[in-house]
C-alpha atoms as a PDB file:
ATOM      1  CA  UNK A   1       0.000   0.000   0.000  1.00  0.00           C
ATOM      2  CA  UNK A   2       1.511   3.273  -1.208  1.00  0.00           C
ATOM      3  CA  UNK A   3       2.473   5.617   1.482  1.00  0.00           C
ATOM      4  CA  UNK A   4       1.735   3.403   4.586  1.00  0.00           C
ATOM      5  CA  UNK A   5       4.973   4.429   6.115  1.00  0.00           C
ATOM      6  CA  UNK A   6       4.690   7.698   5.655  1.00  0.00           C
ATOM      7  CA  UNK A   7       0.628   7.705   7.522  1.00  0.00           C
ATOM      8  CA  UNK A   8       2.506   5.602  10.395  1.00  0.00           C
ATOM      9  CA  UNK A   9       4.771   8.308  11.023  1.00  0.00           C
ATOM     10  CA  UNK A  10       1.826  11.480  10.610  1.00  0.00           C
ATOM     11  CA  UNK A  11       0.732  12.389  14.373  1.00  0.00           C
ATOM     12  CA  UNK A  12      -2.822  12.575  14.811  1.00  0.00           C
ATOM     13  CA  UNK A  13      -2.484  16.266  15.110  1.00  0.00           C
ATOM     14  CA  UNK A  14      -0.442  16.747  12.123  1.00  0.00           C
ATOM     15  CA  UNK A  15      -2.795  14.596  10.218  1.00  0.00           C
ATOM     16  CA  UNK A  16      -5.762  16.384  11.078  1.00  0.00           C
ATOM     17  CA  UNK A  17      -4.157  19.674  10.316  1.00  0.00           C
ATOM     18  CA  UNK A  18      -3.481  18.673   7.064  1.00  0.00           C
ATOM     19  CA  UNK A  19      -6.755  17.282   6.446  1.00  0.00           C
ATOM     20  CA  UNK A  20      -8.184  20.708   7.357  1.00  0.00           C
ATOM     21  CA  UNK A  21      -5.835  22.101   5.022  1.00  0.00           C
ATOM     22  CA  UNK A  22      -6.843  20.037   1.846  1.00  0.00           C
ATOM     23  CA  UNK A  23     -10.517  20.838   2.669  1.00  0.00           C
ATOM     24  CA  UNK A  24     -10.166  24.037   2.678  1.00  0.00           C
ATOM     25  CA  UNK A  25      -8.481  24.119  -0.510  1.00  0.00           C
ATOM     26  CA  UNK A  26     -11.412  22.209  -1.857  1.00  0.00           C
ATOM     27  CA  UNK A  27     -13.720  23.862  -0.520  1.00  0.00           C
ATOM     28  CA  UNK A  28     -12.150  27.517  -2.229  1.00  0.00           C
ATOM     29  CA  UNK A  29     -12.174  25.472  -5.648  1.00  0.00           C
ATOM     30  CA  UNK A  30     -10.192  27.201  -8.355  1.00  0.00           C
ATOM     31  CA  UNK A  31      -8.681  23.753  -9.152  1.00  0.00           C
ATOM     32  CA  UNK A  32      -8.259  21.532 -12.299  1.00  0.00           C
ATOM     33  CA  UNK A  33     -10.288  18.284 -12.061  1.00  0.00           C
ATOM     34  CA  UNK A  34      -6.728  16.270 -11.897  1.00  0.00           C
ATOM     35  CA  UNK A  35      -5.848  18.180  -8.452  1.00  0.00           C
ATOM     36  CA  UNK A  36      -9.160  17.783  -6.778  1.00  0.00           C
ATOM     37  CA  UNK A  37      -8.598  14.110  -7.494  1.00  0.00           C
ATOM     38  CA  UNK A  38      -5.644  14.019  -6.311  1.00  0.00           C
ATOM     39  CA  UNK A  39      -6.204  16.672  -2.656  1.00  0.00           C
ATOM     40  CA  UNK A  40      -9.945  14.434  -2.058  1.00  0.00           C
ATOM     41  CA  UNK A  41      -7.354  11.435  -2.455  1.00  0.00           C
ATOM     42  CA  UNK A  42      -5.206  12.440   0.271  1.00  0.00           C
ATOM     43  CA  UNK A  43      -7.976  14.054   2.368  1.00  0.00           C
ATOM     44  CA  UNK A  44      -9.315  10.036   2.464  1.00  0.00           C
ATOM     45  CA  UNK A  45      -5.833   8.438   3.493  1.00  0.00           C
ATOM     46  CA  UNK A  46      -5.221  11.827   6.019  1.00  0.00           C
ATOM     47  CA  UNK A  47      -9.178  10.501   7.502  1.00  0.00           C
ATOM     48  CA  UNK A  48      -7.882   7.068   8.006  1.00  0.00           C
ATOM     49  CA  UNK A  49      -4.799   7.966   9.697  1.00  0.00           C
ATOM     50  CA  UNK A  50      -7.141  10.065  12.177  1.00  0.00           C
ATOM     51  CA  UNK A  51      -9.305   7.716  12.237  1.00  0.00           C
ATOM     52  CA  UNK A  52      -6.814   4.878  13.520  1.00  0.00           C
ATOM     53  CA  UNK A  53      -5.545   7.475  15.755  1.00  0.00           C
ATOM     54  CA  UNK A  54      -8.851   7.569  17.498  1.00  0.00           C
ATOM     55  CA  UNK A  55      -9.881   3.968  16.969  1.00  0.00           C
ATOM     56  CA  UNK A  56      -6.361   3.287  19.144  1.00  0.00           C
ATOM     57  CA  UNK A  57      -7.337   5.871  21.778  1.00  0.00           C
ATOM     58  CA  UNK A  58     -10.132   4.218  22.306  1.00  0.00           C
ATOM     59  CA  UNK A  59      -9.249   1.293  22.706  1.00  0.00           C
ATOM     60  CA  UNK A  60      -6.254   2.503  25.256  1.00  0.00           C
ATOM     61  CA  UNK A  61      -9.168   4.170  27.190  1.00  0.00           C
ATOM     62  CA  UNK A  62     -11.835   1.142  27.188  1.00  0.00           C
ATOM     63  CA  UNK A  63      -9.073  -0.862  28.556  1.00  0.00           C
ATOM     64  CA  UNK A  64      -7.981   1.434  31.473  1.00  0.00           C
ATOM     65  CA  UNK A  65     -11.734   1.619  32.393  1.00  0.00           C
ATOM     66  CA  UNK A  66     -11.943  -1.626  32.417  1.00  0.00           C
ATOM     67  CA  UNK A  67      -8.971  -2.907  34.343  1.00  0.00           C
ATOM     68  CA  UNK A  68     -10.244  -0.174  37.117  1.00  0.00           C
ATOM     69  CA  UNK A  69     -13.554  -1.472  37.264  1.00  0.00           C
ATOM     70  CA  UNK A  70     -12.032  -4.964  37.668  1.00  0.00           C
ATOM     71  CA  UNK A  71      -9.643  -3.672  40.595  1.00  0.00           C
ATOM     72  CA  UNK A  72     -11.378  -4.032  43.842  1.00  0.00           C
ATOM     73  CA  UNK A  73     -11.974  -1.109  46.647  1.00  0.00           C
ATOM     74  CA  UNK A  74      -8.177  -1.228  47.411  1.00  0.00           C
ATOM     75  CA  UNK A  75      -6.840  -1.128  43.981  1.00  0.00           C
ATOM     76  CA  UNK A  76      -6.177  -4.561  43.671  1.00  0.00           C
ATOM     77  CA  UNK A  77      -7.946  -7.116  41.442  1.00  0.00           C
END
């Protein structure tokens, strides 16, 4: 997959940054057919990186919960 090492590296907040950045470009218009291809392209692989971002943080937060809730009154399990 084409540029997979490049999304691991891209920080959710740089990610997202960009993403708002390629939206608003698409949003202004003024661009040939070719290069809104190619800025909605990257706008769906910048989406997925967030997306992962917030799937993992998720996931890191539903497992904290639930190794509290399984401690008992004295923080022990």
């Amino acid at each position: 997959m084409a540029g997979t090492t490049e999304e691991a590296a891209l920080g959710y907040e740089q990610a997202r940054d960009e993403l708002i950045e390629v939206v608003r470009r698409l949003e202004a218009g003024g661009t040939s057919l070719e290069e809104s291809l190619a800025l909605w392209e990257r706008g769906e692989e910048l989406a997925k990186v967030c997306r992962r971002w917030l799937e993992g943080a998720r996931a890191r937060l539903d497992a904290s919960l639930a190794a509290e809730e399984g401690a008992g009154p004295d923080g022990e399990a």
